[in-house]
N, C-alpha and C. Protein backbone atom coordinates (compact mmCIF):
# COMPACT_ATOMS: atom_id res chain seq x y z
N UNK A 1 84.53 45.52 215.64
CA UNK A 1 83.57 45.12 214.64
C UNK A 1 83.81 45.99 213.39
N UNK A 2 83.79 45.43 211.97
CA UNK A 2 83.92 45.80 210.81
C UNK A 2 82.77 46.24 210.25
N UNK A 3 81.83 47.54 210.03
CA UNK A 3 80.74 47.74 209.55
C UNK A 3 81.04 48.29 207.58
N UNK A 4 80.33 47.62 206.79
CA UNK A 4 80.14 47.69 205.52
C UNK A 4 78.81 48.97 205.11
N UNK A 5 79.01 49.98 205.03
CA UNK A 5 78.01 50.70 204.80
C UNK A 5 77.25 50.99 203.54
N UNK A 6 76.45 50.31 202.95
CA UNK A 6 76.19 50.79 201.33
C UNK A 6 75.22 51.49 201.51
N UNK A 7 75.01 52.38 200.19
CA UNK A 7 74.19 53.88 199.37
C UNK A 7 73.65 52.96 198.33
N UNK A 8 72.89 52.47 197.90
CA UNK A 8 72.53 51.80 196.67
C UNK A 8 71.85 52.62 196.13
N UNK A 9 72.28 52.66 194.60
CA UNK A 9 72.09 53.39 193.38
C UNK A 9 72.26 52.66 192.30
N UNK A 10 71.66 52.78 191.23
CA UNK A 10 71.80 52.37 190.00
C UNK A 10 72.65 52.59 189.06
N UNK A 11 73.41 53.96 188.63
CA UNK A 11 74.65 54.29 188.53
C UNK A 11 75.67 54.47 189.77
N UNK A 12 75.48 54.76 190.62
CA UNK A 12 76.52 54.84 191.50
C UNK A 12 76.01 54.62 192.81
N UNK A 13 76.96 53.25 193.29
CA UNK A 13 76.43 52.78 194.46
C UNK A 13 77.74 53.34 195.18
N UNK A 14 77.30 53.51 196.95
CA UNK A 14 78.76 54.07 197.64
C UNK A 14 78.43 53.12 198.70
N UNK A 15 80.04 52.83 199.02
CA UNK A 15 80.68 51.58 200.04
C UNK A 15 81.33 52.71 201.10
N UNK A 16 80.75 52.16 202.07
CA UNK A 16 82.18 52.78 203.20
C UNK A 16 82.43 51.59 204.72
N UNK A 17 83.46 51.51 204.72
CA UNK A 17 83.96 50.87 205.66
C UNK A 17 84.15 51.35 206.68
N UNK A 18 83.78 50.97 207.78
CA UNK A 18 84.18 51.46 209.25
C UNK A 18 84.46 50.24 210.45
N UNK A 19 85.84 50.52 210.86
CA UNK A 19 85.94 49.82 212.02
C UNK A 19 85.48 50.51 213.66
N UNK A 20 85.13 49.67 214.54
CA UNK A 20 83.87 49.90 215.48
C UNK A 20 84.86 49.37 216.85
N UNK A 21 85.61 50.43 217.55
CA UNK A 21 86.25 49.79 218.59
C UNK A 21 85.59 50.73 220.07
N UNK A 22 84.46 49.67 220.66
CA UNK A 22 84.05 50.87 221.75
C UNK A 22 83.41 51.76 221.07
N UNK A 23 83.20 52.91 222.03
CA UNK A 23 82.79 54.19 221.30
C UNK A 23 83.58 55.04 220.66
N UNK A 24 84.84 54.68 219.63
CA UNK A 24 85.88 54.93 218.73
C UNK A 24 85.15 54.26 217.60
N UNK A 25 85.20 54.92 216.62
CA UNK A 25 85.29 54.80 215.05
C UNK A 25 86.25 55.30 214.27
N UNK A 26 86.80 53.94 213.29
CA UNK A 26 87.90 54.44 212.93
C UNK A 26 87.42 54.27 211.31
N UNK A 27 88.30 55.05 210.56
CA UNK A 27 87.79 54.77 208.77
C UNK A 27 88.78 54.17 208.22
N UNK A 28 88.38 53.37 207.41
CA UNK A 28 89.15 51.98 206.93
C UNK A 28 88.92 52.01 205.35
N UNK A 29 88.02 52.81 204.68
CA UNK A 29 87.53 53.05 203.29
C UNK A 29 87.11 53.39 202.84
N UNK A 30 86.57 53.52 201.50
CA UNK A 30 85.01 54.39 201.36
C UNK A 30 85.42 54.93 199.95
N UNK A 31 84.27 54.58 199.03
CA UNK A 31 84.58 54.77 197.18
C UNK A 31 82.93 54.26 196.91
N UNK A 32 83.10 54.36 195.30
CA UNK A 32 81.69 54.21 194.95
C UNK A 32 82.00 52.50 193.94
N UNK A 33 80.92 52.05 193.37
CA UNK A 33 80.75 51.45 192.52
C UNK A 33 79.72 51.62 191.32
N UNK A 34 80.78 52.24 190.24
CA UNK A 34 79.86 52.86 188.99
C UNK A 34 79.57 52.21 187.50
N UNK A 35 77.86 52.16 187.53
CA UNK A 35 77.64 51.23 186.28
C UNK A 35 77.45 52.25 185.58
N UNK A 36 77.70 53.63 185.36
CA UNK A 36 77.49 54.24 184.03
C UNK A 36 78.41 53.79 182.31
N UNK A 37 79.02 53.01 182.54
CA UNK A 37 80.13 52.65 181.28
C UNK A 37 78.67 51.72 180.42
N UNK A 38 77.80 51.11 180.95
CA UNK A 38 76.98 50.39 180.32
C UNK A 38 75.83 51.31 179.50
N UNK A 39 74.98 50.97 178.51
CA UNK A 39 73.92 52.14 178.49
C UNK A 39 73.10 51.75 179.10
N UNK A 40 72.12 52.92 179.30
CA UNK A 40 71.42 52.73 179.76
C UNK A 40 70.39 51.92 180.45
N UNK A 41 69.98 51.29 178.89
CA UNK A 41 68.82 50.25 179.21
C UNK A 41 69.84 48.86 179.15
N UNK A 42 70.99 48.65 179.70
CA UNK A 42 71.22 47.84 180.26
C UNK A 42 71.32 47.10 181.28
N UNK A 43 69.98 47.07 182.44
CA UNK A 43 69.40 46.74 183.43
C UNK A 43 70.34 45.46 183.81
N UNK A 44 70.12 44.33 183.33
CA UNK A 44 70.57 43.47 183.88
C UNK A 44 72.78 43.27 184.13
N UNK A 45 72.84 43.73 182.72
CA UNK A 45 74.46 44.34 183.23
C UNK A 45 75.10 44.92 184.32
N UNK A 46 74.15 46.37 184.43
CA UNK A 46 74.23 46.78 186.23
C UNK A 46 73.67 45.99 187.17
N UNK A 47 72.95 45.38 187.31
CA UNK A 47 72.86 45.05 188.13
C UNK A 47 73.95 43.60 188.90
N UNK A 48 74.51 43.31 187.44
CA UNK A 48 75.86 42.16 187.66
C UNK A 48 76.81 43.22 188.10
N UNK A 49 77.25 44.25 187.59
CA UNK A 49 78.59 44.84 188.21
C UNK A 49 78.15 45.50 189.56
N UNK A 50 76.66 45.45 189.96
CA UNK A 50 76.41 45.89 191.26
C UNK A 50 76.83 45.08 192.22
N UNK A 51 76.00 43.75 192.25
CA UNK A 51 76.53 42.33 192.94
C UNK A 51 77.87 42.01 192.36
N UNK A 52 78.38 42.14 191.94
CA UNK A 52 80.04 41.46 191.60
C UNK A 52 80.88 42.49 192.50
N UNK A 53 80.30 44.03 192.35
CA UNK A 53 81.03 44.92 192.84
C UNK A 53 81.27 44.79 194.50
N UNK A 54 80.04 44.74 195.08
CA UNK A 54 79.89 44.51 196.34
C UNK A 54 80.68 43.34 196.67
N UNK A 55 80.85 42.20 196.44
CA UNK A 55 81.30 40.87 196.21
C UNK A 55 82.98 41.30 196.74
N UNK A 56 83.30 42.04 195.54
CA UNK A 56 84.79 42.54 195.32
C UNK A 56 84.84 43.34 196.92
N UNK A 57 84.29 43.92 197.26
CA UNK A 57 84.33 44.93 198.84
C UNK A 57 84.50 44.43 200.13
N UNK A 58 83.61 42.84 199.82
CA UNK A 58 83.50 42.33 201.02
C UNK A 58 84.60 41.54 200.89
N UNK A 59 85.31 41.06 199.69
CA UNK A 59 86.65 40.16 199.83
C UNK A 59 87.27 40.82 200.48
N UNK A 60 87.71 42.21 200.11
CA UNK A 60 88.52 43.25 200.27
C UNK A 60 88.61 43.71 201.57
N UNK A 61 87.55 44.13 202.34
CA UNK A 61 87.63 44.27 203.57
C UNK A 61 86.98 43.81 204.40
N UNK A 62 86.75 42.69 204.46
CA UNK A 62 86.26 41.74 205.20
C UNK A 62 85.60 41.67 206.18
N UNK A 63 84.56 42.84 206.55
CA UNK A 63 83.19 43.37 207.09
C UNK A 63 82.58 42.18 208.02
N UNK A 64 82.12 42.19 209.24
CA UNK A 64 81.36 41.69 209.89
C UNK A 64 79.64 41.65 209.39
N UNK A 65 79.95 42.75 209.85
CA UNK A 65 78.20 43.19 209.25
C UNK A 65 78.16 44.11 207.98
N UNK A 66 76.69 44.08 207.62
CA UNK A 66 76.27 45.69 206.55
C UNK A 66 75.24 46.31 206.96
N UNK A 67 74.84 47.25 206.81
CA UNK A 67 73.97 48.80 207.07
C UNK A 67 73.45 48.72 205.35
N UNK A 68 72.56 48.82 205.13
CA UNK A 68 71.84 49.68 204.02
C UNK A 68 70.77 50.74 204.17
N UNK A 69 71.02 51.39 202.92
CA UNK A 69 69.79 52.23 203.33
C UNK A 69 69.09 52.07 201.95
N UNK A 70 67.84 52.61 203.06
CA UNK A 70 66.09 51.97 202.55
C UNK A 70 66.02 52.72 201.60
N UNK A 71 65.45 51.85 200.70
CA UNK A 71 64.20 52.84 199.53
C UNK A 71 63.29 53.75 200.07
N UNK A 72 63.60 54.66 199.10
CA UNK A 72 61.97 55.46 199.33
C UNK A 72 61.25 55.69 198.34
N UNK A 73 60.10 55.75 198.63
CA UNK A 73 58.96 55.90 197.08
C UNK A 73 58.95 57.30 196.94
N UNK A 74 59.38 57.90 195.57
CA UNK A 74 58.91 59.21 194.93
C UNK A 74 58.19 59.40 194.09
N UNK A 75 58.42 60.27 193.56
CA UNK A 75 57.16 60.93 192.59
C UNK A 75 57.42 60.10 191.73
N UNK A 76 58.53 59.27 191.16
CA UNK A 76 58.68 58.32 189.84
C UNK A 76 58.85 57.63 190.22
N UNK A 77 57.66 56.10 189.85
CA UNK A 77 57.46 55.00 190.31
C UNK A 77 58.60 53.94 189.14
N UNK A 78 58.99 54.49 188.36
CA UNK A 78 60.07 53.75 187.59
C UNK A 78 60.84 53.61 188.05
N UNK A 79 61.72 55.17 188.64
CA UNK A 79 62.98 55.50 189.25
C UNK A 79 62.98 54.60 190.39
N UNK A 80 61.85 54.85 191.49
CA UNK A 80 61.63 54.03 192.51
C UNK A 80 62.01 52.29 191.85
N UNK A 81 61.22 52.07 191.29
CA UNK A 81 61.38 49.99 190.86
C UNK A 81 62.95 50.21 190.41
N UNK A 82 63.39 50.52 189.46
CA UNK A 82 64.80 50.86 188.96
C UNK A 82 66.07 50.56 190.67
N UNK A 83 65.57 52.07 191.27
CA UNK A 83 66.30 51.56 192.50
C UNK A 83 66.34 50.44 193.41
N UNK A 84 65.42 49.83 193.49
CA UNK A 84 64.60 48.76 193.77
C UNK A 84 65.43 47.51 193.32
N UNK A 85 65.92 47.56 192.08
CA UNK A 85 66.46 47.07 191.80
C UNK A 85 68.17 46.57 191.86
N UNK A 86 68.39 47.87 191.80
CA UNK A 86 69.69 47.95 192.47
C UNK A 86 70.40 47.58 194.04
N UNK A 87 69.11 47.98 194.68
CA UNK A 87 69.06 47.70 196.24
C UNK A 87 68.62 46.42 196.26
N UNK A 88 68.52 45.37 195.61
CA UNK A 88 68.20 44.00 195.85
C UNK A 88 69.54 43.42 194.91
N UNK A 89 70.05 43.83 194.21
CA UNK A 89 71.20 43.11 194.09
C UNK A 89 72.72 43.86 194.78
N UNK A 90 72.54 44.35 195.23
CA UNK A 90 73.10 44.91 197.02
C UNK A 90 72.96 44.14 197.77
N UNK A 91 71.85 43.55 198.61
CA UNK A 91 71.13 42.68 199.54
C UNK A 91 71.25 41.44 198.93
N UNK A 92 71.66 40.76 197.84
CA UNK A 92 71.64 39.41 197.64
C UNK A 92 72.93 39.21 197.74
N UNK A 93 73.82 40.19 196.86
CA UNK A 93 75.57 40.02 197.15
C UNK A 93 75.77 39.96 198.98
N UNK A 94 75.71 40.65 199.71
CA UNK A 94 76.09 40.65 200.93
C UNK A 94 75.49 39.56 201.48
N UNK A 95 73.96 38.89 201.70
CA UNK A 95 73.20 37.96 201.82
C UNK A 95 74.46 36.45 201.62
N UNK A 96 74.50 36.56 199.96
CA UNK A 96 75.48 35.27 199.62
C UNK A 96 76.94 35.66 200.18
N UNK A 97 77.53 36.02 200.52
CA UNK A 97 78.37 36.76 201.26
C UNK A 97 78.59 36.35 202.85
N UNK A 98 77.56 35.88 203.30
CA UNK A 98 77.20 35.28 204.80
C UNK A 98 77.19 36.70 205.56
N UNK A 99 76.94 37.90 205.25
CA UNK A 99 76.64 39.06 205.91
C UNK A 99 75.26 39.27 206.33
N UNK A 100 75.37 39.24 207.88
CA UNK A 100 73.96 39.99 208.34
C UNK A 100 73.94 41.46 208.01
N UNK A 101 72.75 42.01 208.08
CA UNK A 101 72.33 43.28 206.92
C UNK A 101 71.12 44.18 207.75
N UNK A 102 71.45 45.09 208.27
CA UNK A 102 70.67 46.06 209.08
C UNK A 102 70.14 47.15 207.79
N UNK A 103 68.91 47.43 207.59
CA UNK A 103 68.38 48.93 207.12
C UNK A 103 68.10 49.90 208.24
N UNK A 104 68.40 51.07 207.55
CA UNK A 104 67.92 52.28 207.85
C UNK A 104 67.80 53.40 206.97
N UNK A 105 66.70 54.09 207.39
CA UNK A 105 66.80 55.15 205.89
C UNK A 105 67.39 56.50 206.08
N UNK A 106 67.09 56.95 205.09
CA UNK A 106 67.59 58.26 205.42
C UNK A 106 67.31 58.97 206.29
N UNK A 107 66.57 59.12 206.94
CA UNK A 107 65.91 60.06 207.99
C UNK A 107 67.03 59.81 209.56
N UNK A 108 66.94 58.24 209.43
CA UNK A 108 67.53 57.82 210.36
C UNK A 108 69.25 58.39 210.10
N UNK A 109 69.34 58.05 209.28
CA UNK A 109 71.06 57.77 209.21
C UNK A 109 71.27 59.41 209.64
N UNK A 110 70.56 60.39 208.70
CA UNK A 110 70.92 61.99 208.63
C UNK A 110 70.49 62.29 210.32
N UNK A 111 69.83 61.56 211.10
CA UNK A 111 69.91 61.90 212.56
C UNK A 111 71.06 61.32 213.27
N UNK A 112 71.50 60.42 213.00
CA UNK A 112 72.72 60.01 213.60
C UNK A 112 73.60 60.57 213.12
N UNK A 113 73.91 61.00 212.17
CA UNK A 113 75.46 61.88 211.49
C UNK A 113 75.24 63.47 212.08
N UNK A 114 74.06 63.53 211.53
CA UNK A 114 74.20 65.42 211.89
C UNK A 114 73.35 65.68 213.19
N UNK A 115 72.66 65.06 213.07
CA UNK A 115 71.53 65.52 214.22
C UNK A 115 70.33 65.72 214.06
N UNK A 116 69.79 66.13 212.71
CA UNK A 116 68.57 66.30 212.53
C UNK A 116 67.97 65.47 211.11
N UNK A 117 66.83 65.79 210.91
CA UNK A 117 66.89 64.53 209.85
C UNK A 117 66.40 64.95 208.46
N UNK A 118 66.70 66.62 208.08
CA UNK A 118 66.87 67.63 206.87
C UNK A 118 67.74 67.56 206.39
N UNK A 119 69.20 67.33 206.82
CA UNK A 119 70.35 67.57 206.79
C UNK A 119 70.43 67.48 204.92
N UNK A 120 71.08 68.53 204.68
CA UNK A 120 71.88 68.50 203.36
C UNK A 120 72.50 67.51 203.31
N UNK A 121 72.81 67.22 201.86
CA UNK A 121 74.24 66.28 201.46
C UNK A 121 75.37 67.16 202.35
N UNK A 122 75.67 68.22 201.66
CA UNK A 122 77.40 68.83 202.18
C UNK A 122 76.90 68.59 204.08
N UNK A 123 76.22 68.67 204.39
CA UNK A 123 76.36 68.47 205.74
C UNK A 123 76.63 67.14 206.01
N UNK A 124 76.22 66.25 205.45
CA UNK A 124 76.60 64.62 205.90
C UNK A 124 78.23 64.68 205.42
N UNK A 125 78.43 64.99 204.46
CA UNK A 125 79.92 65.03 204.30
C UNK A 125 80.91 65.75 205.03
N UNK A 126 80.26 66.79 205.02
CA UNK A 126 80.99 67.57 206.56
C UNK A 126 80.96 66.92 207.85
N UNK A 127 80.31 66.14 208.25
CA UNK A 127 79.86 65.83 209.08
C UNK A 127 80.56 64.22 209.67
N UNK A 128 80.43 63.84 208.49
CA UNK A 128 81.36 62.35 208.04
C UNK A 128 82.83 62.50 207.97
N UNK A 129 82.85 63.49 207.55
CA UNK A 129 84.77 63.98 207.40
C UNK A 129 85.13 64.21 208.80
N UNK A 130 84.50 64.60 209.92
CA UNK A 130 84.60 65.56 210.99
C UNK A 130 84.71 64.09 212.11
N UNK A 131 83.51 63.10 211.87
CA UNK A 131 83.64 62.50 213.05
C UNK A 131 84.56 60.93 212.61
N UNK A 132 85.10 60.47 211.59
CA UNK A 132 86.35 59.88 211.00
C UNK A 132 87.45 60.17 211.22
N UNK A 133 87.59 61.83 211.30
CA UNK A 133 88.64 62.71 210.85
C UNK A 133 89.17 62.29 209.47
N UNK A 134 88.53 62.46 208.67
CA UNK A 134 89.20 62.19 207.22
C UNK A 134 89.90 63.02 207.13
N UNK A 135 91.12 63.22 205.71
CA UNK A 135 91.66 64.35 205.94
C UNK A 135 90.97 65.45 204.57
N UNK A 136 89.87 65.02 204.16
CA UNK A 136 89.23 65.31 202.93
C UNK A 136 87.74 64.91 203.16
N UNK A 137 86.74 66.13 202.71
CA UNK A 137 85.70 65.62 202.53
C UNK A 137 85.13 64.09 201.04
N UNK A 138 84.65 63.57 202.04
CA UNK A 138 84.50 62.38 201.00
C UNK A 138 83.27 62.69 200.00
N UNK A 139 83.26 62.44 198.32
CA UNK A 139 81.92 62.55 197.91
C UNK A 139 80.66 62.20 198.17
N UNK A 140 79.69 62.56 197.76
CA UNK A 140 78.28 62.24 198.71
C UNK A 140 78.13 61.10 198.44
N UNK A 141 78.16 59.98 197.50
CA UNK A 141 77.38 58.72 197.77
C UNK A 141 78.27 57.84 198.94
N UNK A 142 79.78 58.29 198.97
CA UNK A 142 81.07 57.72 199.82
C UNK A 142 80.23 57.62 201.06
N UNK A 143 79.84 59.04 201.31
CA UNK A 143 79.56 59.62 202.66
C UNK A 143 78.06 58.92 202.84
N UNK A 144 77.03 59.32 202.13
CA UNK A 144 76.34 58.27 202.64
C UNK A 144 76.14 56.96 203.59
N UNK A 145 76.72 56.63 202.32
CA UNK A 145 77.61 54.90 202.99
C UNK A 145 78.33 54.75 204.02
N UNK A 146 79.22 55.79 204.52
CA UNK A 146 79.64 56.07 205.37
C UNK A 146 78.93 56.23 206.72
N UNK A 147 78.08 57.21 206.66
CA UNK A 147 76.96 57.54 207.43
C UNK A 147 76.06 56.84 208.22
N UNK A 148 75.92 56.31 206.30
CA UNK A 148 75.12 54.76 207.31
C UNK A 148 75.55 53.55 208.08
N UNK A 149 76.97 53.56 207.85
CA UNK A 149 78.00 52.98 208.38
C UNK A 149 78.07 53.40 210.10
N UNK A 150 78.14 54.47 210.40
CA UNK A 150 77.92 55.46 211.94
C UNK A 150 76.45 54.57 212.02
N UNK A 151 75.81 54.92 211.69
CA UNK A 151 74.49 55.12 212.19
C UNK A 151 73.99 53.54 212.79
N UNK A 152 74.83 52.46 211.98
CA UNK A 152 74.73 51.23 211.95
C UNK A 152 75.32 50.97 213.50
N UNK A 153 76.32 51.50 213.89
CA UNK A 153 77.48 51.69 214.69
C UNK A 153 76.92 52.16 216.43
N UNK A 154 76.23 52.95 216.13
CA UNK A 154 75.77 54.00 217.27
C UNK A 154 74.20 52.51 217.73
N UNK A 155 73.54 51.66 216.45
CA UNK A 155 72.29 51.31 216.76
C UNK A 155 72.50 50.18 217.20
N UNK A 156 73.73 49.61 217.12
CA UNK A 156 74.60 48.26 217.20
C UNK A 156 74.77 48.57 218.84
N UNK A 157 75.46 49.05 219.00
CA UNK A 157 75.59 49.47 220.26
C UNK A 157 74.26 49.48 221.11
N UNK A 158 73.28 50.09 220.94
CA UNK A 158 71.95 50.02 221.71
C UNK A 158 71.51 48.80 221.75
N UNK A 159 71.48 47.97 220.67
CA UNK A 159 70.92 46.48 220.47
C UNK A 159 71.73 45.49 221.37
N UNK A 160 73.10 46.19 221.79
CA UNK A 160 73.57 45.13 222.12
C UNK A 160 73.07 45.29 223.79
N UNK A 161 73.50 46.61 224.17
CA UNK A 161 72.51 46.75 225.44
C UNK A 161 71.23 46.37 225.84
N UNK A 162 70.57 46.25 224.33
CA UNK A 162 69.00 45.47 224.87
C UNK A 162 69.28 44.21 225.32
N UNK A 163 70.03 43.85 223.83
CA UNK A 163 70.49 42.03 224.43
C UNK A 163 70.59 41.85 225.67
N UNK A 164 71.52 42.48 226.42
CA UNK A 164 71.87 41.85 227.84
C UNK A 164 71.40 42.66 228.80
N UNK A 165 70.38 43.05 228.74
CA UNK A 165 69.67 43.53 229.73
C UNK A 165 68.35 42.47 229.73
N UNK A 166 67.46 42.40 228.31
CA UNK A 166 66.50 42.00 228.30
C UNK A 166 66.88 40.72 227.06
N UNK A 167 65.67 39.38 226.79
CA UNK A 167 65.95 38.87 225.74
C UNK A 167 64.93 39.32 224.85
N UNK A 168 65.40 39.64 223.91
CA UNK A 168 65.16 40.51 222.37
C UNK A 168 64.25 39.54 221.42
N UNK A 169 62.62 39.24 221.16
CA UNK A 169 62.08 38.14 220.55
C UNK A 169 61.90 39.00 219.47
N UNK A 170 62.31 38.43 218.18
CA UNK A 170 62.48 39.20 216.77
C UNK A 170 61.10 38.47 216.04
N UNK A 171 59.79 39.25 215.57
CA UNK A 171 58.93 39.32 215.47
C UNK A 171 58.59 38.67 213.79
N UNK A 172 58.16 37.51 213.59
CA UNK A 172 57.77 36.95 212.39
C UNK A 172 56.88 37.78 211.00
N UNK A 173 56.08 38.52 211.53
CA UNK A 173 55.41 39.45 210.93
C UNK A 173 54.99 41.20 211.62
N UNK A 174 55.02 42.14 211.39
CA UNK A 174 54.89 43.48 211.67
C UNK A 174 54.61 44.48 210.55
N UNK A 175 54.09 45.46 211.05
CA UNK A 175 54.09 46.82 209.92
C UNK A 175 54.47 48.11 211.08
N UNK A 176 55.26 48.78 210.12
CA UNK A 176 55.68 50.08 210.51
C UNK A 176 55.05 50.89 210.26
N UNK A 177 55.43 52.17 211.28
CA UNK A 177 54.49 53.07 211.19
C UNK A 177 53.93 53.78 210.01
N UNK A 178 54.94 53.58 208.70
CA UNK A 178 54.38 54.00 207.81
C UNK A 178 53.51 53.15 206.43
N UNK A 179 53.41 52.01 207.32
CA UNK A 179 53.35 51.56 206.34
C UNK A 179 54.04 50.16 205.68
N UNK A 180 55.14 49.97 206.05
CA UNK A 180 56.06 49.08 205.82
C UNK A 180 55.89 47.80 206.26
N UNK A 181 55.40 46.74 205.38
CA UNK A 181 55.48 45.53 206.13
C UNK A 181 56.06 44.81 205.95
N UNK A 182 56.93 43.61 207.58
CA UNK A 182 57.93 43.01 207.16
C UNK A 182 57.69 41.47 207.61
């Protein structure tokens, strides 16, 4: 299985590719996609070289699935909608794309890469370099993506064990524990 891992960002979104053989992971890619050449308040521009970019990734390596990771709300409710934004033209490229699309956030992903769910950036990259074997630490949004790429990998695997143990009824409406309703 081919996992597509994106970091969505507004200037710099990160892609990483991972192939999924068994409990082997192998690395197949991993770079960013950067709208800083536009200014600023050119919202709708980035958000075309976001979806075009992704577009270009999935021709390129031809991914089964994608992993994203979740928004989170901070102290800036702009920054937040802004990202928001970016992470939905992420999710529509892969969507039109015929890609099924798993989230997880950070908490999650930084427990599956490192172990705990504080983890520094340089630790996900350390951490990402280590279980790839890259021969170079990759930059942080790479690694991210990457990360979430593992993390997609390790949860894929459990789901599939639910599958055939039990049948799995995927729930029309819910809220998460924090809050989250889907």
């Amino acid at each position: 299985m081919r996992i597509l891992g994106i970091d969505p960002g507004l200037r710099t979104t990160g892609f990483g590719v991972v192939d999924v053989d068994g409990a082997r992971l192998h690395y197949v890619a991993s770079g960013t996609i950067k709208t800083d050449a536009l200014p600023t308040g050119d919202l709708p521009g980035r958000v075309k070289i976001l979806f075009e970019g992704v577009g270009e990734v999935m021709a390129r390596y031809e991914p089964q699935c994608a992993a994203v990771e979740l928004v989170f709300v901070n102290v800036n409710p702009q920054a937040t909608l802004l990202l928001g934004q970016a992470r939905g033209a992420v999710l529509a490229a892969l969507v039109a794309g015929g890609l099924p699309v798993a989230e997880y956030t950070a908490l999650q992903m930084k427990k599956a890469v490192v172990g705990h769910g504080l983890a520094r950036k340089e630790q996900i990259q350390a951490m990402v370099a280590r279980l790839l074997a890259l021969p170079a630490i990759p930059g942080k949004d790479a690694a991210d993506a990457l990360g979430i790429a593992v993390c997609h990998a390790h949860a894929a695997r459990s789901f599939a064990a639910i599958d055939q143990a039990t049948e799995r009824v995927q729930r029309s409406r819910g809220q998460y524990k924090g809050g989250r309703v889907y």
